[in-house]
PDB file of N, CA and C in Angstrom:
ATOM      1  N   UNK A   1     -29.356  -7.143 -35.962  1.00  0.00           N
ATOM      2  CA  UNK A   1     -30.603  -7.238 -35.229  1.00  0.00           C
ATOM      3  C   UNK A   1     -30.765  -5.996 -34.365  1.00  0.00           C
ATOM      4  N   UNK A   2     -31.789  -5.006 -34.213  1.00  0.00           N
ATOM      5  CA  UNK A   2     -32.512  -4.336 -33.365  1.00  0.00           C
ATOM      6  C   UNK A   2     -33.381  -5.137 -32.441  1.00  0.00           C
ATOM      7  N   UNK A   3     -32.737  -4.450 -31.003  1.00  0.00           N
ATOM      8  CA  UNK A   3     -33.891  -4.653 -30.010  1.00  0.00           C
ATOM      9  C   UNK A   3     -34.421  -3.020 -29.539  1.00  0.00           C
ATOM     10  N   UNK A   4     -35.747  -3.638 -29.635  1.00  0.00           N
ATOM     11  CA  UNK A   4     -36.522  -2.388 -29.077  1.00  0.00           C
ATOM     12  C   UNK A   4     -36.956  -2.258 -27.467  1.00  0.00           C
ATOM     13  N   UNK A   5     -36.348  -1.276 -27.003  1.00  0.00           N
ATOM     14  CA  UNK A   5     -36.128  -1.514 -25.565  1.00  0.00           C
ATOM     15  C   UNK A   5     -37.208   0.154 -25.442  1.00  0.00           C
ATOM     16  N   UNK A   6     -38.287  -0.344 -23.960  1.00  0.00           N
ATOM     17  CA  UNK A   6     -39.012   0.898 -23.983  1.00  0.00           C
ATOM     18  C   UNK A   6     -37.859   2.129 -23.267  1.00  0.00           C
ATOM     19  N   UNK A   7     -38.286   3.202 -23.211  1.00  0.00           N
ATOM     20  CA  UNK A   7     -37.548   4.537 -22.581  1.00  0.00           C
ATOM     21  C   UNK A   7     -38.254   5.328 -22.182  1.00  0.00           C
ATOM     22  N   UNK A   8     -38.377   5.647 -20.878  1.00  0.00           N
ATOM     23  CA  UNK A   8     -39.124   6.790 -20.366  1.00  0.00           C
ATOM     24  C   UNK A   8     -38.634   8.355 -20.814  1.00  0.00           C
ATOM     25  N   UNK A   9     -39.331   8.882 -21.908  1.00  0.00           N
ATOM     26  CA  UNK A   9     -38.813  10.644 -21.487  1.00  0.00           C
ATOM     27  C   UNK A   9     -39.037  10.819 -20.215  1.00  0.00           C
ATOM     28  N   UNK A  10     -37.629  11.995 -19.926  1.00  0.00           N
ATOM     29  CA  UNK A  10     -38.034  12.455 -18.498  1.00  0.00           C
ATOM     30  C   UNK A  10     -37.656  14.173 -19.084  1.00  0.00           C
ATOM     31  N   UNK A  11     -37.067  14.552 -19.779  1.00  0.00           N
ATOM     32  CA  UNK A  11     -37.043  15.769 -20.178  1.00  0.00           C
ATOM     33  C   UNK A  11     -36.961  16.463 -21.605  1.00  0.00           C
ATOM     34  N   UNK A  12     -37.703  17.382 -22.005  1.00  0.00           N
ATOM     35  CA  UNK A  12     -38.064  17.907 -23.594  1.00  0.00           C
ATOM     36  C   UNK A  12     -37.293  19.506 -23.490  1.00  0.00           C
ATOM     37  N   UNK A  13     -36.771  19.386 -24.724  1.00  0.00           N
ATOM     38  CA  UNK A  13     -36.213  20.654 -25.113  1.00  0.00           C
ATOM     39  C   UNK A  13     -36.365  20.841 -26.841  1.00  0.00           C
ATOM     40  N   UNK A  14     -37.619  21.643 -27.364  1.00  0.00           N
ATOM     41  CA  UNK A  14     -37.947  21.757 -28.854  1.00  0.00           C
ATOM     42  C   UNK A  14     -37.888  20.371 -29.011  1.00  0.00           C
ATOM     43  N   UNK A  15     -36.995  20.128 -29.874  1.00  0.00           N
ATOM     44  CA  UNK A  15     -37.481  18.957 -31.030  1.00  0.00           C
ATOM     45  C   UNK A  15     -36.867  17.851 -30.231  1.00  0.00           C
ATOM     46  N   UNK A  16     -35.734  17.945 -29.217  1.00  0.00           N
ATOM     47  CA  UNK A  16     -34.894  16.827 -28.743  1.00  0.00           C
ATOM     48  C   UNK A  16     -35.318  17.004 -27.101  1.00  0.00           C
ATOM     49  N   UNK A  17     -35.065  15.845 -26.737  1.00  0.00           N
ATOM     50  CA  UNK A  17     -35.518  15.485 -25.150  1.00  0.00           C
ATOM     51  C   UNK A  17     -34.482  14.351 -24.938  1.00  0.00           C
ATOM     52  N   UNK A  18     -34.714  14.134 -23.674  1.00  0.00           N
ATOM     53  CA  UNK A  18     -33.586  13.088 -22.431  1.00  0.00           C
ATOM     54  C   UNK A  18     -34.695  12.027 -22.301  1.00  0.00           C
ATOM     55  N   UNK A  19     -34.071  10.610 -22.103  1.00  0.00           N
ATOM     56  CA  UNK A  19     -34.977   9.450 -22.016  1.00  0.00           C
ATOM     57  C   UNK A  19     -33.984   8.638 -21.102  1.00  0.00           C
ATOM     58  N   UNK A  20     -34.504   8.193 -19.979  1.00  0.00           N
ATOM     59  CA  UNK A  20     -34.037   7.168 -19.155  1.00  0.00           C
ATOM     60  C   UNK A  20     -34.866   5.625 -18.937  1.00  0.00           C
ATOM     61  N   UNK A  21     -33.892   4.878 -18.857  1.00  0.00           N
ATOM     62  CA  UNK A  21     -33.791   3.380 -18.979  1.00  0.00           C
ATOM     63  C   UNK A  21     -32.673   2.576 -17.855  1.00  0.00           C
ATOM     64  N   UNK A  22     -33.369   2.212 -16.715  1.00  0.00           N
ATOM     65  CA  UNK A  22     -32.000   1.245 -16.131  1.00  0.00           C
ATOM     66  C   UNK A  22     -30.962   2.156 -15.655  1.00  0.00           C
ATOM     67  N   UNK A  23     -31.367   3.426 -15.692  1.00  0.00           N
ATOM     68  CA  UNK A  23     -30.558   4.390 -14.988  1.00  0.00           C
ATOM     69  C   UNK A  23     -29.393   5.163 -15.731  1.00  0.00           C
ATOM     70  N   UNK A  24     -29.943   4.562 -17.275  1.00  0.00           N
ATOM     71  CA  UNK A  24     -29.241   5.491 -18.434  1.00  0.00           C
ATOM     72  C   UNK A  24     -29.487   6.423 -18.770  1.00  0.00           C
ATOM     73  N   UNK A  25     -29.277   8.005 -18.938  1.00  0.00           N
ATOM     74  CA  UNK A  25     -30.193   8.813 -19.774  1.00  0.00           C
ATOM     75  C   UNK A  25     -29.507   9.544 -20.911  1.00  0.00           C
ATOM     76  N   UNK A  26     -30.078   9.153 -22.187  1.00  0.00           N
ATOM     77  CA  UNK A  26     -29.445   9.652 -23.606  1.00  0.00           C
ATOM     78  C   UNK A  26     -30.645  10.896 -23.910  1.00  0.00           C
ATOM     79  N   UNK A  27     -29.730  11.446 -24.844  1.00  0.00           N
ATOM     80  CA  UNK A  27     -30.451  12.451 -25.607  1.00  0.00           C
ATOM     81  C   UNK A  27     -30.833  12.176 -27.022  1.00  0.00           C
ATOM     82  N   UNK A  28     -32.267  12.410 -27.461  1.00  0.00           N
ATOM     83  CA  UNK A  28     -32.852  11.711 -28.223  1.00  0.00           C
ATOM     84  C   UNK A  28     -33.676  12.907 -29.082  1.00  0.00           C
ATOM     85  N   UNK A  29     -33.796  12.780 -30.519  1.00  0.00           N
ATOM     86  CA  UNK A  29     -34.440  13.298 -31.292  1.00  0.00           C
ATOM     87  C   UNK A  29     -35.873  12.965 -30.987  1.00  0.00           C
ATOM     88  N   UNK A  30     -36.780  14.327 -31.229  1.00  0.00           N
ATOM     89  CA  UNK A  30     -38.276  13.966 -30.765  1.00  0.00           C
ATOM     90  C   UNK A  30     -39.401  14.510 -32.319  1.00  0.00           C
ATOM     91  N   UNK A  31     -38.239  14.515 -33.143  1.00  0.00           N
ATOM     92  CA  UNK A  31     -38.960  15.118 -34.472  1.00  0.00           C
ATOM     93  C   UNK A  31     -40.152  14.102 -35.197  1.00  0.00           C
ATOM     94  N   UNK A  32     -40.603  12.736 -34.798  1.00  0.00           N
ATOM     95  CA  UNK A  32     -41.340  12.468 -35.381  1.00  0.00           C
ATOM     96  C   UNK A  32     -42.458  11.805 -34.525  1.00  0.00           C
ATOM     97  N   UNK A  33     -42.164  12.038 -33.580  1.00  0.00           N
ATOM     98  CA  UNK A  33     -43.874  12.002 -32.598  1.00  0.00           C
ATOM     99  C   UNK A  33     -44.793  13.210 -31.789  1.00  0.00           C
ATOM    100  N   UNK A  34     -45.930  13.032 -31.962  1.00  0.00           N
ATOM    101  CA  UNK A  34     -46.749  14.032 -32.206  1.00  0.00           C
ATOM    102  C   UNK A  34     -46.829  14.716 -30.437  1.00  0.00           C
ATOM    103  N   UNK A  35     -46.451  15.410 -30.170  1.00  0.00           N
ATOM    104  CA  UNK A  35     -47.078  16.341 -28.906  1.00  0.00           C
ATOM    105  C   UNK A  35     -46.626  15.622 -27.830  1.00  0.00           C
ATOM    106  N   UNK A  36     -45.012  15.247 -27.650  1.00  0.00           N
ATOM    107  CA  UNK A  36     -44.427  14.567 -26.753  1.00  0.00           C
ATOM    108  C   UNK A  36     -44.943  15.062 -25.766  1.00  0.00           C
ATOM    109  N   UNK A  37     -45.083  14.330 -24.254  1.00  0.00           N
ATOM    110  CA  UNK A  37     -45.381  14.438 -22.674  1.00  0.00           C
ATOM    111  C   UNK A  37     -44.214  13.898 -21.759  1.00  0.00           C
ATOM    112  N   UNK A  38     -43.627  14.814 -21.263  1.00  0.00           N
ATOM    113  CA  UNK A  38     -42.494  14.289 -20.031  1.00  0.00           C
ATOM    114  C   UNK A  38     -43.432  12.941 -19.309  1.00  0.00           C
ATOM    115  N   UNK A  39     -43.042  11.829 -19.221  1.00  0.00           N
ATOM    116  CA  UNK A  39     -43.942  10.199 -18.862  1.00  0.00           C
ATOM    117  C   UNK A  39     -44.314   9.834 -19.702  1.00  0.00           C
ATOM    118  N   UNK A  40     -43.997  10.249 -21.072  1.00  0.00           N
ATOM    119  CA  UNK A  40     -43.951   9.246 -22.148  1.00  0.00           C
ATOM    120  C   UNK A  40     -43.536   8.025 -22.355  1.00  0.00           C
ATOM    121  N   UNK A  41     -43.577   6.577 -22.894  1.00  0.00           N
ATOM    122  CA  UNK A  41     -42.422   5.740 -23.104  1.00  0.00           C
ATOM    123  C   UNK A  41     -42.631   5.434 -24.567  1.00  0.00           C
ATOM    124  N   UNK A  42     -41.431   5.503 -24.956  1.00  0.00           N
ATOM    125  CA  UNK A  42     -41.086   5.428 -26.517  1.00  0.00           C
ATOM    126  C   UNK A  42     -40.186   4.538 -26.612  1.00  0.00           C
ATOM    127  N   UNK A  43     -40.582   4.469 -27.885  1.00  0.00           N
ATOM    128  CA  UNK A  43     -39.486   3.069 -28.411  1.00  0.00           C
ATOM    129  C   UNK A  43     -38.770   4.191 -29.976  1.00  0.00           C
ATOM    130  N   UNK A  44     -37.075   3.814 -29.088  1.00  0.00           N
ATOM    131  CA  UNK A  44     -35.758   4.915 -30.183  1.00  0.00           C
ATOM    132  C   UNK A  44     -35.529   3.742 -31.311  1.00  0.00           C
ATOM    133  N   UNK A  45     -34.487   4.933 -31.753  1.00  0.00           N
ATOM    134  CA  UNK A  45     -33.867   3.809 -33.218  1.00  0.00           C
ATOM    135  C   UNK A  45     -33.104   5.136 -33.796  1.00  0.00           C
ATOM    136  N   UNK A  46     -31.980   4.517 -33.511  1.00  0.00           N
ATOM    137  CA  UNK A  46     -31.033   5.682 -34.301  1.00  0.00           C
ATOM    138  C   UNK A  46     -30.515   7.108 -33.693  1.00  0.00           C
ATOM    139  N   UNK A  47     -31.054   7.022 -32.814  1.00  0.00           N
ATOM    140  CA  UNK A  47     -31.205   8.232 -31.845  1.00  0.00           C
ATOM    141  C   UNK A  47     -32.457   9.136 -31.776  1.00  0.00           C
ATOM    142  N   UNK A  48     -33.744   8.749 -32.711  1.00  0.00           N
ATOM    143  CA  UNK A  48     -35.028   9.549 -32.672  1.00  0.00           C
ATOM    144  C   UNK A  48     -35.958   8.165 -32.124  1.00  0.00           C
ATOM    145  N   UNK A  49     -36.742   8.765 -31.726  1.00  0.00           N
ATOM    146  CA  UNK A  49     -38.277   8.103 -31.075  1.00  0.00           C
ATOM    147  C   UNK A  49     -38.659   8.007 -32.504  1.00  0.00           C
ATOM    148  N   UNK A  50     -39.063   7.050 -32.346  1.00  0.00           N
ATOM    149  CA  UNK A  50     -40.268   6.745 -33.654  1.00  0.00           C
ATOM    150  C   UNK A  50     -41.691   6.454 -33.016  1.00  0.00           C
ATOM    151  N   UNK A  51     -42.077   5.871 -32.061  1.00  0.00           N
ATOM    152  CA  UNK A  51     -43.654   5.667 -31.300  1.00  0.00           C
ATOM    153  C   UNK A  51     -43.910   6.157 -29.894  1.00  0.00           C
ATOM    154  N   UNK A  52     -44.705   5.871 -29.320  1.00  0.00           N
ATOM    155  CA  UNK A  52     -45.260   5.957 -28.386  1.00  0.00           C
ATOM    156  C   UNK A  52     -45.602   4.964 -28.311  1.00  0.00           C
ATOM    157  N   UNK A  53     -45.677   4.056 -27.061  1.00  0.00           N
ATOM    158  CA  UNK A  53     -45.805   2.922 -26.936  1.00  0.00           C
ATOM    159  C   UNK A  53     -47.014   3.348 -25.438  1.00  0.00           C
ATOM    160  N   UNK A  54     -47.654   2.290 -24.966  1.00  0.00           N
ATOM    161  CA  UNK A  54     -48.897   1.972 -23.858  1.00  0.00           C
ATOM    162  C   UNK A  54     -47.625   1.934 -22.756  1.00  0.00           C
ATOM    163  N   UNK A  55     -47.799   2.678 -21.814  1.00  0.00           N
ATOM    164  CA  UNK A  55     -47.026   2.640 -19.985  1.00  0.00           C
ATOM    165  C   UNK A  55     -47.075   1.359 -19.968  1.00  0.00           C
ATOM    166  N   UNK A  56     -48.285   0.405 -19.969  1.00  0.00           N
ATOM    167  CA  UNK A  56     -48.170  -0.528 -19.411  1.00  0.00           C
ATOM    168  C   UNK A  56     -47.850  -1.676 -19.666  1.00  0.00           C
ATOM    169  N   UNK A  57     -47.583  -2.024 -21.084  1.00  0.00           N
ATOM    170  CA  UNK A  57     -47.173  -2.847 -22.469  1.00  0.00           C
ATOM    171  C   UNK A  57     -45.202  -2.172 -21.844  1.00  0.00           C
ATOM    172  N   UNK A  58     -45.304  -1.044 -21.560  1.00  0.00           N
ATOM    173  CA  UNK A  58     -43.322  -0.960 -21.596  1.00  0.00           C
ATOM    174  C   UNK A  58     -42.967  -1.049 -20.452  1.00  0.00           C
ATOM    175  N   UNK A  59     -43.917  -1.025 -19.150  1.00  0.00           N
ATOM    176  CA  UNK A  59     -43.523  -2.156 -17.771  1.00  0.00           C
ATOM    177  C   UNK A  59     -43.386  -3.812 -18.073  1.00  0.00           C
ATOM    178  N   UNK A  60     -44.302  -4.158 -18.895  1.00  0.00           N
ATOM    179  CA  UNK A  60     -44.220  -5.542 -19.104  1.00  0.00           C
ATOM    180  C   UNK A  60     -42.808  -5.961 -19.668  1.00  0.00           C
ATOM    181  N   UNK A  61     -42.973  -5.129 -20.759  1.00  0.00           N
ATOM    182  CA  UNK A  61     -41.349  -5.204 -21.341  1.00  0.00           C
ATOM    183  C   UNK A  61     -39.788  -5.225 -20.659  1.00  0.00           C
ATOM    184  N   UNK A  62     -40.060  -3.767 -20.006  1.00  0.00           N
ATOM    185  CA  UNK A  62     -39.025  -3.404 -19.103  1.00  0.00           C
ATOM    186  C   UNK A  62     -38.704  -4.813 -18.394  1.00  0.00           C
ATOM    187  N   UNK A  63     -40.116  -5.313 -17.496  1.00  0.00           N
ATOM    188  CA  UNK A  63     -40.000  -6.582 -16.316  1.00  0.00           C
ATOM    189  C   UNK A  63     -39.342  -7.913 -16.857  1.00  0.00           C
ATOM    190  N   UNK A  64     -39.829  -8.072 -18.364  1.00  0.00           N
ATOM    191  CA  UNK A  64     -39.173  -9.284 -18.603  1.00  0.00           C
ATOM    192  C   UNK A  64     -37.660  -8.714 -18.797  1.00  0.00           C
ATOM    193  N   UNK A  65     -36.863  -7.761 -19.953  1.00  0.00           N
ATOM    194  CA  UNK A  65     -35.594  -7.749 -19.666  1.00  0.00           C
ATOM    195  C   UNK A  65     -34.599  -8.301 -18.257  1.00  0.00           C
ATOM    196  N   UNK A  66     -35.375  -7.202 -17.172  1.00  0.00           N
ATOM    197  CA  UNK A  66     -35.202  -7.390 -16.290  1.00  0.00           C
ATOM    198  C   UNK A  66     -35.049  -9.327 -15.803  1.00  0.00           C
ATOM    199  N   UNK A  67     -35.774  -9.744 -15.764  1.00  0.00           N
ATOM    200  CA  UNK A  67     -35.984 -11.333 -15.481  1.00  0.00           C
ATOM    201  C   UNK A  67     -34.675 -12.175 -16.671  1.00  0.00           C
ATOM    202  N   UNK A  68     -34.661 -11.715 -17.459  1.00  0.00           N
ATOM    203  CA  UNK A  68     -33.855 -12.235 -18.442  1.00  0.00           C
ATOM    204  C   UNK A  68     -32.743 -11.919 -18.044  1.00  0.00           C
ATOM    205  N   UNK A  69     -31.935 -10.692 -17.913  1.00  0.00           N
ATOM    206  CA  UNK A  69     -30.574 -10.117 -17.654  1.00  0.00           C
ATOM    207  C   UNK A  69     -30.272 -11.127 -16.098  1.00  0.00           C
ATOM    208  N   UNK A  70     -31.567 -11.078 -14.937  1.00  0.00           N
ATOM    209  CA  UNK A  70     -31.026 -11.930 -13.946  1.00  0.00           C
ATOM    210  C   UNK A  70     -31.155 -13.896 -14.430  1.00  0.00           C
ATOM    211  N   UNK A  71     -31.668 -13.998 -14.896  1.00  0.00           N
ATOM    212  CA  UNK A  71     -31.476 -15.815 -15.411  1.00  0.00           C
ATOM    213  C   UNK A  71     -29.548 -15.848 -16.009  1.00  0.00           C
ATOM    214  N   UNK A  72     -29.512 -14.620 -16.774  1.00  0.00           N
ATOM    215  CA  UNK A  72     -28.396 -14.870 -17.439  1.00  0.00           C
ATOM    216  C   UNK A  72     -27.402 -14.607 -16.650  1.00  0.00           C
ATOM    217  N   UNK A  73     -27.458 -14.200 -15.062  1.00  0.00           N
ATOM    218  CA  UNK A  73     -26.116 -13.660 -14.432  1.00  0.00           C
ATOM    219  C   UNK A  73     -26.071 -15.073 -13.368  1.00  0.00           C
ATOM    220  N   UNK A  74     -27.161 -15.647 -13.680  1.00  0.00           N
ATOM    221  CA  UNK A  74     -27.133 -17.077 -12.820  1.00  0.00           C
ATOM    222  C   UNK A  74     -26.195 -17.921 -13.489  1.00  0.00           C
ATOM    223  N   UNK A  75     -26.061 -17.692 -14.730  1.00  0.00           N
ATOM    224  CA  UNK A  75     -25.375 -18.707 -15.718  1.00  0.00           C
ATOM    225  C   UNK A  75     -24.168 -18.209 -15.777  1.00  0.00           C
ATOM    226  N   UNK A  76     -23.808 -17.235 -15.332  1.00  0.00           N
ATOM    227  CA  UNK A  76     -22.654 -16.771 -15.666  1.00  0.00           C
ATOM    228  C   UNK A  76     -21.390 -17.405 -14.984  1.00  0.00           C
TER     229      UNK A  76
END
């Protein structure tokens, strides 16, 4: 199973750029989306971006993880 978790680019270099998440930041292939913008949020796979996703569709996202990871540390 893949989960698609959003990622903010925060930095571009040619074809590859840096994307942070939760205070992670990986380095990520940028070869198949069109005219990347540092405040992008993309959704990876494999180590390349494949989309561009809506800011505000990958806050929603981001918020529920978020809500989920804390329900599950209640149970823990």
């Amino acid at each position: 199973m893949c989960l698609a978790v959003p990622v903010k680019l925060v930095e571009i270099d040619g074809k590859k750029g840096k994307v942070e998440t939760g205070g992670v930041v990986a380095e990520i292939g940028l070869a198949f989306i069109d005219e990347p913008q540092v405040g992008d949020y993309l959704i990876i796979h494999a180590g390349y971006a494949l989309e561009k996703i809506d800011p505000e569709e990958a806050q929603k996202t981001l918020k529920l993880f978020e809500e989920i990871a804390a329900e599950g540390m209640k149970h823990a």
